[in-house]
N, C-alpha and C. Protein backbone atom coordinates (compact mmCIF):
# COMPACT_ATOMS: atom_id res chain seq x y z
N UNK A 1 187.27 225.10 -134.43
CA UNK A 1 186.44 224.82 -133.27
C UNK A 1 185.99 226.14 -132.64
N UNK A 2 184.46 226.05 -132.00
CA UNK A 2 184.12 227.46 -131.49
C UNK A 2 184.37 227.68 -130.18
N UNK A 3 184.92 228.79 -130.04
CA UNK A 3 185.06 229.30 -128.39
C UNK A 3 183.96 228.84 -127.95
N UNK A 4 184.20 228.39 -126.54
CA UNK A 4 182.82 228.77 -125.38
C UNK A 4 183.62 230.22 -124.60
N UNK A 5 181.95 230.29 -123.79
CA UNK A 5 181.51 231.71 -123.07
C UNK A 5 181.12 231.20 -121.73
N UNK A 6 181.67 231.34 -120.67
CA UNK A 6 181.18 231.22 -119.45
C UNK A 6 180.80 232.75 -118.94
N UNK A 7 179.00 232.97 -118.73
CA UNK A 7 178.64 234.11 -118.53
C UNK A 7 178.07 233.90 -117.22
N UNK A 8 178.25 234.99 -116.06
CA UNK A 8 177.67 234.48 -114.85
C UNK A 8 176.89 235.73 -114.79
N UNK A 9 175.64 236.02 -114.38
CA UNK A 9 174.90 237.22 -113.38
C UNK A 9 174.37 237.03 -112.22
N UNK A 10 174.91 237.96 -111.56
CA UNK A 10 174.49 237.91 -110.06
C UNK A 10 173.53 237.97 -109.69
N UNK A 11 172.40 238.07 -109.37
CA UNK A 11 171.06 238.61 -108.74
C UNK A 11 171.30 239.75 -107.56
N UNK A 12 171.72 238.67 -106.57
CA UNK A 12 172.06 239.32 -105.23
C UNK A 12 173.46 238.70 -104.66
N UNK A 13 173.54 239.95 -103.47
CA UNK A 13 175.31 239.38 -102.95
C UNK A 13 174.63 239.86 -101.75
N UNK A 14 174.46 238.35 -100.80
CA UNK A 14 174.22 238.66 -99.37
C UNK A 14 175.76 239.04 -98.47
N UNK A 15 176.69 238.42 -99.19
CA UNK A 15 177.86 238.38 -98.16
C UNK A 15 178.91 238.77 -99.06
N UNK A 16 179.40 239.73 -99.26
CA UNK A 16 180.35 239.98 -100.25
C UNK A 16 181.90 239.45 -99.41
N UNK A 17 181.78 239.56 -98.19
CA UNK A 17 183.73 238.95 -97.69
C UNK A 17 183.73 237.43 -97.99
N UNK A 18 182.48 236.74 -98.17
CA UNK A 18 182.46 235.13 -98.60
C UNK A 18 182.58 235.11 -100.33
N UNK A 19 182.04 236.12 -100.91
CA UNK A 19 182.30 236.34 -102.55
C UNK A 19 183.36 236.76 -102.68
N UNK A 20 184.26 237.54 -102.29
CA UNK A 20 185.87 237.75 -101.55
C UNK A 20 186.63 236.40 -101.68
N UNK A 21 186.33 235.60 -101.03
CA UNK A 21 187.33 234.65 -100.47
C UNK A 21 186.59 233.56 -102.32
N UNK A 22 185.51 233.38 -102.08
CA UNK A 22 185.00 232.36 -103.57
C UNK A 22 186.33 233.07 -104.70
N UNK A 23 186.35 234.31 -104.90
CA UNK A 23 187.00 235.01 -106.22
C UNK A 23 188.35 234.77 -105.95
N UNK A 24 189.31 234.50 -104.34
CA UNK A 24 190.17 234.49 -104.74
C UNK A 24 190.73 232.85 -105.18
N UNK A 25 189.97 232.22 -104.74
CA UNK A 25 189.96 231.04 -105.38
C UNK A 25 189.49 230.02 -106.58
N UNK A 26 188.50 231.16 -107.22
CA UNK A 26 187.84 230.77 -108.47
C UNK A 26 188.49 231.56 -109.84
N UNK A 27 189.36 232.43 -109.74
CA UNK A 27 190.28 233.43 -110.49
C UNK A 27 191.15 232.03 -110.71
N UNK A 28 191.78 232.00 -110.12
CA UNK A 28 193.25 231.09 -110.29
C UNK A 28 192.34 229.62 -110.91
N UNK A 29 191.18 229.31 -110.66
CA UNK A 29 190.87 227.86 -110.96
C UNK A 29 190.51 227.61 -112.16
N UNK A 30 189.57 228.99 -112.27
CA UNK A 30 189.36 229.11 -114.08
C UNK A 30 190.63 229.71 -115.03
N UNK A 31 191.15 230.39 -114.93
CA UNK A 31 192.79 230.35 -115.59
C UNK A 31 193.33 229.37 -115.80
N UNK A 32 193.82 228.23 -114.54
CA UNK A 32 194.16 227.12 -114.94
C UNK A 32 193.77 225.99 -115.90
N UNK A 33 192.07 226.21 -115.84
CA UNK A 33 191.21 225.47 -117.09
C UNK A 33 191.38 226.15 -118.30
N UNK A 34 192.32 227.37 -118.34
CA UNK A 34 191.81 227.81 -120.35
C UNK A 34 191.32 228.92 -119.77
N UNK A 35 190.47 229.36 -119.07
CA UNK A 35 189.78 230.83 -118.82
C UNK A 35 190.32 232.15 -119.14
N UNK A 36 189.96 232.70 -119.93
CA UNK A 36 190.31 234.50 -119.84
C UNK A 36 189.31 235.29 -119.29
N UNK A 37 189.46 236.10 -118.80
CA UNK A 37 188.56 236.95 -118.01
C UNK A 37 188.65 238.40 -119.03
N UNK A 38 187.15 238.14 -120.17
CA UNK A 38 186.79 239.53 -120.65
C UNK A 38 186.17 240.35 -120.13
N UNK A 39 185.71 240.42 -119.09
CA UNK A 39 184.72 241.39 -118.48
C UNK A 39 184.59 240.97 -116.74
N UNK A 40 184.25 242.02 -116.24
CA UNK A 40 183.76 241.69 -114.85
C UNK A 40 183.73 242.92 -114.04
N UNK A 41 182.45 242.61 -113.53
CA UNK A 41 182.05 243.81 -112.87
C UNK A 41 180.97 244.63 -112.78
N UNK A 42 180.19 245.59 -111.99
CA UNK A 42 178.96 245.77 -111.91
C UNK A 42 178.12 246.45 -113.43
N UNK A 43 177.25 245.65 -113.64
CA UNK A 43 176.93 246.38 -115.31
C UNK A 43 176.60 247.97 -115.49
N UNK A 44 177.30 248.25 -116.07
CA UNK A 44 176.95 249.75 -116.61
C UNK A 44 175.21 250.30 -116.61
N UNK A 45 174.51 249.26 -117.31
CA UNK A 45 173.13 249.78 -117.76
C UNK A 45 172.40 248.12 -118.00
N UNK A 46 171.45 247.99 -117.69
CA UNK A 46 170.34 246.72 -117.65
C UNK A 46 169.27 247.33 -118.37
N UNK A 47 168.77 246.24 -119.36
CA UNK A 47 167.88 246.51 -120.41
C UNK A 47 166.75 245.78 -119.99
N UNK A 48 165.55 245.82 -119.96
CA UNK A 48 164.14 244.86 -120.16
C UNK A 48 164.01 244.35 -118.64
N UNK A 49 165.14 243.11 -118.35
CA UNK A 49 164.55 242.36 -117.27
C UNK A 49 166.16 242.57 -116.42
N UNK A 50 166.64 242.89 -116.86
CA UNK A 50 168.45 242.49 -116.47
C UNK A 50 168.30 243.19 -115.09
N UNK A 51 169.44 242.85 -114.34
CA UNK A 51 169.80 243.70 -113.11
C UNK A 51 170.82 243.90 -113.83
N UNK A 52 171.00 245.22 -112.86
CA UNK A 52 172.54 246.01 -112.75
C UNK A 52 173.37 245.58 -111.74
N UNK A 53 173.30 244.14 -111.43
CA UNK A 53 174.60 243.66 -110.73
C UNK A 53 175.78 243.23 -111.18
N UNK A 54 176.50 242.53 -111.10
CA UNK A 54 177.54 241.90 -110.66
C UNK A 54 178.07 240.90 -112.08
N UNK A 55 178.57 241.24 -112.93
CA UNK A 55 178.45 240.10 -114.24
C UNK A 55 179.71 239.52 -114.45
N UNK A 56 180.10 238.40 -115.23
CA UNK A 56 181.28 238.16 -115.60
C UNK A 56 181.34 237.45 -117.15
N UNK A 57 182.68 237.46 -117.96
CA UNK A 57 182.01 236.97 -119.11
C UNK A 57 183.35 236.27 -119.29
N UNK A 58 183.79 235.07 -119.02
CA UNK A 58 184.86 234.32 -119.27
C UNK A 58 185.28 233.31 -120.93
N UNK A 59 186.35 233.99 -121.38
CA UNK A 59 186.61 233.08 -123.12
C UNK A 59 187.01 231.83 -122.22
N UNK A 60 186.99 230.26 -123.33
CA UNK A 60 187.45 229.44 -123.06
C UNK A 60 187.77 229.00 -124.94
N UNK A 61 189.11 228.47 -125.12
CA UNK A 61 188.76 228.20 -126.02
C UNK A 61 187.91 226.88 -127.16
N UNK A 62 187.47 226.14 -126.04
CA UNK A 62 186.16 225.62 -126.28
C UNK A 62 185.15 225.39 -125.69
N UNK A 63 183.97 224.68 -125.38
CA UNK A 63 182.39 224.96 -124.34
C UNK A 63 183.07 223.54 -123.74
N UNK A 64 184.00 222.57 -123.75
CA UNK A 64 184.19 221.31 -123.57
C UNK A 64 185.48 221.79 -122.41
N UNK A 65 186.17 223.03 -122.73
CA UNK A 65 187.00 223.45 -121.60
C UNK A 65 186.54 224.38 -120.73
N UNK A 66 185.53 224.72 -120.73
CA UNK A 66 184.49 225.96 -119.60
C UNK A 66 183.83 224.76 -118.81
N UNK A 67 183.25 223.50 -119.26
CA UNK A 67 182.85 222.53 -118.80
C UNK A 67 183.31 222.21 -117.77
N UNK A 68 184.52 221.91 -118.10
CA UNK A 68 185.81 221.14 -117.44
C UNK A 68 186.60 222.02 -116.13
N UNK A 69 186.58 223.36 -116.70
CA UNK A 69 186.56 224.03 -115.31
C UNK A 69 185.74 224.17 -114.57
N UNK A 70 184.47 224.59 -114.91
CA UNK A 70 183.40 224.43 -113.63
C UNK A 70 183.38 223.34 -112.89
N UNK A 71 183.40 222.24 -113.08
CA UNK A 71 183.64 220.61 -112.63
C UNK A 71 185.10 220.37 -112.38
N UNK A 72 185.86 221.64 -112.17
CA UNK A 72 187.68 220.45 -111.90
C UNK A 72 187.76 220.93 -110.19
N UNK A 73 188.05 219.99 -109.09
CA UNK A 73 188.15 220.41 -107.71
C UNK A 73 188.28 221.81 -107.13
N UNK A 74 189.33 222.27 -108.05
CA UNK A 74 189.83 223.83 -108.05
C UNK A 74 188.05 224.87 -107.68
N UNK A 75 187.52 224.54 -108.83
CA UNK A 75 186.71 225.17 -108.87
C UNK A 75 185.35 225.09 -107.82
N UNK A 76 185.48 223.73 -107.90
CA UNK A 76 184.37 222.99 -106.21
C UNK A 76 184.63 223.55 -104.94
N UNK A 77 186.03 223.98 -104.88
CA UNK A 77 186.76 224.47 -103.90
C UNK A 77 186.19 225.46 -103.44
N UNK A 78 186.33 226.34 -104.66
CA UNK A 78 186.02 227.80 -104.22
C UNK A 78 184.27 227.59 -104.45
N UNK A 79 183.45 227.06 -104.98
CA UNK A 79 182.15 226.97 -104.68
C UNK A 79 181.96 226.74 -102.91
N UNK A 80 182.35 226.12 -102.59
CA UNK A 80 182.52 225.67 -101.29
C UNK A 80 182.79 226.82 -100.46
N UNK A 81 183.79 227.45 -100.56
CA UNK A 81 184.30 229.11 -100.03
C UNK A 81 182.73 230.27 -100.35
N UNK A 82 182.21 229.74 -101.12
CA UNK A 82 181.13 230.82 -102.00
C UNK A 82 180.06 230.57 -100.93
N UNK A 83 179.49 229.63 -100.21
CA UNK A 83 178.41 229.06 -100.12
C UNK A 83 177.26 229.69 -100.67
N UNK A 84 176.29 230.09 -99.74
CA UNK A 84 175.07 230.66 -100.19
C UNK A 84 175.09 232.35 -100.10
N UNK A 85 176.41 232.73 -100.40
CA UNK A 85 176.64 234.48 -100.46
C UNK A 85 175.98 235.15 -101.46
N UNK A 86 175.30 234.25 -102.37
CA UNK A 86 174.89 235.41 -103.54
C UNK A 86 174.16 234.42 -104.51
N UNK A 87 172.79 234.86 -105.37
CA UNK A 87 172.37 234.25 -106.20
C UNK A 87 172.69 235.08 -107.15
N UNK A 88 173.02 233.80 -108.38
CA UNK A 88 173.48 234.13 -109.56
C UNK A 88 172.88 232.91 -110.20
N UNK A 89 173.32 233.32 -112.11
CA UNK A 89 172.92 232.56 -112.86
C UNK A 89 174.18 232.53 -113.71
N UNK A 90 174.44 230.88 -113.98
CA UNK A 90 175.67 230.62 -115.07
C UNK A 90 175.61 229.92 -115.78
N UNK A 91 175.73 230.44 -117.08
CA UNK A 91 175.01 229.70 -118.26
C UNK A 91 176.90 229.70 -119.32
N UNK A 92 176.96 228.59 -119.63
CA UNK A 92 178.27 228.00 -120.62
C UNK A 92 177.59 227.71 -122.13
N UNK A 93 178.18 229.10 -123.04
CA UNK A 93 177.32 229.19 -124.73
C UNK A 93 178.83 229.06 -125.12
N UNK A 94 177.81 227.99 -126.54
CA UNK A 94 178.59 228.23 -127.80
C UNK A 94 179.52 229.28 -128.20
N UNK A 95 180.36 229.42 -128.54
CA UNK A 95 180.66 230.87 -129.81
C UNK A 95 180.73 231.14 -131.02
N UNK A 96 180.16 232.17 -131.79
CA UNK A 96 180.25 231.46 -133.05
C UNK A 96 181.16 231.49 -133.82
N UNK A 97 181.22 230.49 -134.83
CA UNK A 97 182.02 230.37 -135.58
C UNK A 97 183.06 229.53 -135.50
């Protein structure tokens, strides 16, 4: 079965002490779903269209358990803590193989 990839990019962070409080409650929520945390943190270098913000790149070991964390209360929770502090984009890929 193929890993999924939960990849998030930030755009903007209007309120970083509300992205503060979202992380300390979205760390522990995605762990509990299967989550590993390979990456995180402001990108080194942006190519073409990318920003140089804020990225994250979470293993799951399947797209059916990255699912399942974004959607388990834990994680609503801390959306809730997040409100409108920051636009981002989060996209849940295949892996191959």
């Amino acid at each position: 079965m193929a890993k999924g990839y939960w990849i998030t990019f930030y755009r903007s962070i209007s309120d970083p002490e509300a992205l503060a409080a979202y992380a300390k409650l979205a760390g522990p929520a995605i762990t509990a779903g299967g989550g590993r945390f390979l990456a995180r943190g402001n990108a080194v270098k942006a190519y073409e269209q990318g920003i140089a913000q804020r990225t994250t790149l979470i293993e799951f070991d399947s797209v059916e358990l990255a699912i399942a964390a974004h959607e388990s209360p834990a994680y609503r929770e801390a959306l809730q803590a997040l409100g409108n502090a920051c636009e981002r984009d989060i996209r849940i890929v295949d892996g191959l193989g």
